[in-house]
Protein backbone atom coordinates (compact mmCIF):
# COMPACT_ATOMS: atom_id res chain seq x y z
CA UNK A 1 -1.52 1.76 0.08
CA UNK A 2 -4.51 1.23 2.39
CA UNK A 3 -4.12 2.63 6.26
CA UNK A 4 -4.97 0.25 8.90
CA UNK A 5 -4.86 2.80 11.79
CA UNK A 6 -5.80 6.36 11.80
CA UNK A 7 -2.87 8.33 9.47
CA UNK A 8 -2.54 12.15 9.96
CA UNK A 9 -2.44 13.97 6.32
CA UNK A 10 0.92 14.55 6.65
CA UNK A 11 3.87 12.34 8.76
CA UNK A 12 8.02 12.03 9.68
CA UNK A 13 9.40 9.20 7.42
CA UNK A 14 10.08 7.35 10.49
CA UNK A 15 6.49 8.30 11.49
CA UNK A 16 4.60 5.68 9.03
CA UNK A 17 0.85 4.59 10.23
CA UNK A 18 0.24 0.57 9.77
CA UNK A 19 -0.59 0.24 6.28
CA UNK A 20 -0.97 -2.23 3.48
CA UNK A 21 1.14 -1.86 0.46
CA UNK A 22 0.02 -2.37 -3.06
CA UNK A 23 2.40 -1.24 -5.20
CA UNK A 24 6.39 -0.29 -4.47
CA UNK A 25 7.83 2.76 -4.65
CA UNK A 26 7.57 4.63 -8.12
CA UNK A 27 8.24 8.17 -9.96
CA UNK A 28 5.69 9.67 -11.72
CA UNK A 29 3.83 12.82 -12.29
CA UNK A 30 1.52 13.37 -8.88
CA UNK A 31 -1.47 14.33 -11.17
CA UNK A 32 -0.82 10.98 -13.22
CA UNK A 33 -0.91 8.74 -10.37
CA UNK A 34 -3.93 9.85 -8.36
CA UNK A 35 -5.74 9.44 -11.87
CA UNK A 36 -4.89 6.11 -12.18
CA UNK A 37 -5.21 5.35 -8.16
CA UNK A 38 -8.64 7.01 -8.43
CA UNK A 39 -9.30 5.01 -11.52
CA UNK A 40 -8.56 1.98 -10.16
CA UNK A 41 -10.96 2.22 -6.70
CA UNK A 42 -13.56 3.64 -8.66
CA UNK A 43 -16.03 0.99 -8.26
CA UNK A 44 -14.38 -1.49 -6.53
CA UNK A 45 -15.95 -2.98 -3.69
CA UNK A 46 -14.30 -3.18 -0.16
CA UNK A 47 -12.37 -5.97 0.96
CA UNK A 48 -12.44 -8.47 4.06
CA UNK A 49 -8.70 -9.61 5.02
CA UNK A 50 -7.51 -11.35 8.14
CA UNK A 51 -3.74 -11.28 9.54
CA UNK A 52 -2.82 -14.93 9.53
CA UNK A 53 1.09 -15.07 9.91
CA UNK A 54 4.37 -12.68 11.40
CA UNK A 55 7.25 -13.02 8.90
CA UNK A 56 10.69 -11.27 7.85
CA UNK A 57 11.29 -9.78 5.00
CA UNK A 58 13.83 -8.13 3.18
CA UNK A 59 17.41 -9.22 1.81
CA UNK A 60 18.77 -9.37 5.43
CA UNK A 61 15.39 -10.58 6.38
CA UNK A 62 15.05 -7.81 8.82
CA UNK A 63 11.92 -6.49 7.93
CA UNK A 64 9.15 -7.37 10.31
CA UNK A 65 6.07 -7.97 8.56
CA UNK A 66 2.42 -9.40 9.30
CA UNK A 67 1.17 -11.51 6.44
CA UNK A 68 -2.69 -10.93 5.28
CA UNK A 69 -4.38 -14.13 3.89
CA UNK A 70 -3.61 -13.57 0.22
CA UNK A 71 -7.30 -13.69 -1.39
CA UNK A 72 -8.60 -13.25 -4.82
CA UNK A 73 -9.88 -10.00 -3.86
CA UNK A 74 -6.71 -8.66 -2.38
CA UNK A 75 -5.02 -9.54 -5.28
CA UNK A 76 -7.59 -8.08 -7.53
CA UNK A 77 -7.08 -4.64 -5.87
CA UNK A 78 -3.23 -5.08 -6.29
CA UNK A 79 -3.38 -5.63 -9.91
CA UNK A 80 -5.86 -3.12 -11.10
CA UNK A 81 -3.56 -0.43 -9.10
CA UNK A 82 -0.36 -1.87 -10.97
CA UNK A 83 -2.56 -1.85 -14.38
CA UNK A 84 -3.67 1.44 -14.23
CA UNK A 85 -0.18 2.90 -13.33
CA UNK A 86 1.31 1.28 -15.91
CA UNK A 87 -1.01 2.83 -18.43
CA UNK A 88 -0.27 5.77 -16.69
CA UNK A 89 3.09 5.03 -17.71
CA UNK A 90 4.61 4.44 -14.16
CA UNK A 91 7.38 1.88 -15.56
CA UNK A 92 6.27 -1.69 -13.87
CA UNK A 93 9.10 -4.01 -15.37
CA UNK A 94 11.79 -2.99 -12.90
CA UNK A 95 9.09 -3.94 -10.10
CA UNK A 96 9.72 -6.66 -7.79
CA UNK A 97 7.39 -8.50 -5.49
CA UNK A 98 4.21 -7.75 -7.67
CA UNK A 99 1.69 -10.03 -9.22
CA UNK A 100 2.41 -13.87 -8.54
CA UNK A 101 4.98 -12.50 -6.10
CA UNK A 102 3.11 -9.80 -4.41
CA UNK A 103 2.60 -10.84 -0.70
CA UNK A 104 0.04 -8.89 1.22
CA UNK A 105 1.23 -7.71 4.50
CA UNK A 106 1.42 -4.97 6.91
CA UNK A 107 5.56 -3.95 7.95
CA UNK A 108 5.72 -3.33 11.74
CA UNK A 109 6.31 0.64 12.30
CA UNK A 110 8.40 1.26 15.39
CA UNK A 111 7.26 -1.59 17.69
CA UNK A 112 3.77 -1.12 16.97
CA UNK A 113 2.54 -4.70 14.75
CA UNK A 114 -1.03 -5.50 13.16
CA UNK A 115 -1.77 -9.33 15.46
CA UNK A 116 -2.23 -12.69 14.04
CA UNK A 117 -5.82 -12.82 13.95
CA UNK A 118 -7.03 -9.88 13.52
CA UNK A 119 -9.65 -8.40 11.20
CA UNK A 120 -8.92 -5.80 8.22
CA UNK A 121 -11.63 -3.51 6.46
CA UNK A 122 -9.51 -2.28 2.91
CA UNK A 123 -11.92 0.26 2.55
CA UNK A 124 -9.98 3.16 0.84
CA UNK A 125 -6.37 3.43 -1.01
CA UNK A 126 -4.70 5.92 -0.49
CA UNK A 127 -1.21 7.47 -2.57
CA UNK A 128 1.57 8.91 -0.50
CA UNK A 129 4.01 11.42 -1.11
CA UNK A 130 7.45 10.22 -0.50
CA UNK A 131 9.03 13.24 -1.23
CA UNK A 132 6.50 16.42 -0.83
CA UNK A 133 8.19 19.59 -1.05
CA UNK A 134 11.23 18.07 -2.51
CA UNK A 135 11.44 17.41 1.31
CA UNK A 136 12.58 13.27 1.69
CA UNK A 137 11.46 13.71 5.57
CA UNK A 138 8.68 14.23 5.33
CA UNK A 139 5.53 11.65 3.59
CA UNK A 140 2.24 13.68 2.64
CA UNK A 141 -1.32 11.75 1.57
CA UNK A 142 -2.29 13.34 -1.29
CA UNK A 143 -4.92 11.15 -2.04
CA UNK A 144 -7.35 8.95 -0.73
CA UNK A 145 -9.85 7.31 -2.30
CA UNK A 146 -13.30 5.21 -1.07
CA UNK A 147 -13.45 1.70 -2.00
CA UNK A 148 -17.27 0.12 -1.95
């Protein structure tokens, strides 16, 4: 994921920063993935993204979202992340809403919403803990790395 606002090193599930999601939810060994997130910013150059549209997602449609344009380099970044997990062997086929359907965006977090219009830097990716601890209330960065 990439941070759009300041995000504390460690955060309440309920306490998510505005952030830009690459890749869903997956198990695998910590050490694994931040080789293969590391592997796949190393090199790559920022990227320039604007907020162009509000939308709902989610089966009940429930999910307030802002939609980034969807550019080559946006989508570059989202498959070199899935790529390198997957040779990681973070299992990809069960993954939905990736590649031709991935759909950049930033989910509201508790009535605070990126705005149509506005300017994004995607300067760094970062991995998240969903479960540090063996704790699932709590969400800990455990890695974040430069792009550019």
């Amino acid at each position: 994921m990439s941070f759009v606002e300041d995000a504390p090193e460690e955060f309440g599930r309920e306490a998510w920063p505005l952030h830009v999601t690459w890749v869903p939810p997956f198990d695998a060994d910590e050490a694994d993935a931040v080789d293969a997130v590391s592997r796949a910013a190393e090199g790559r150059a920022a990227v320039a993204a604007e907020a162009v549209r509000e939308a709902w997602f989610g089966s009940r449609r429930d999910v307030r979202v802002t939609e980034l344009a969807r550019t080559a380099d946006l989508d570059a970044l989202h498959r070199a992340l899935l790529d390198s997990l997957g040779d990681a062997g973070v299992d990809l086929a069960r993954m939905r809403h990736v590649r031709d359907a991935f759909r950049p965006h930033v989910s509201a977090q508790r009535g605070r919403v990126l705005r149509v219009g506005t300017p994004v830097v995607v300067d760094k990716v970062a991995l998240v803990s969903l479960r540090p601890d063996d704790d699932p209330r709590r969400r800990r960065v455990v890695l974040t790395s430069p792009l550019g």
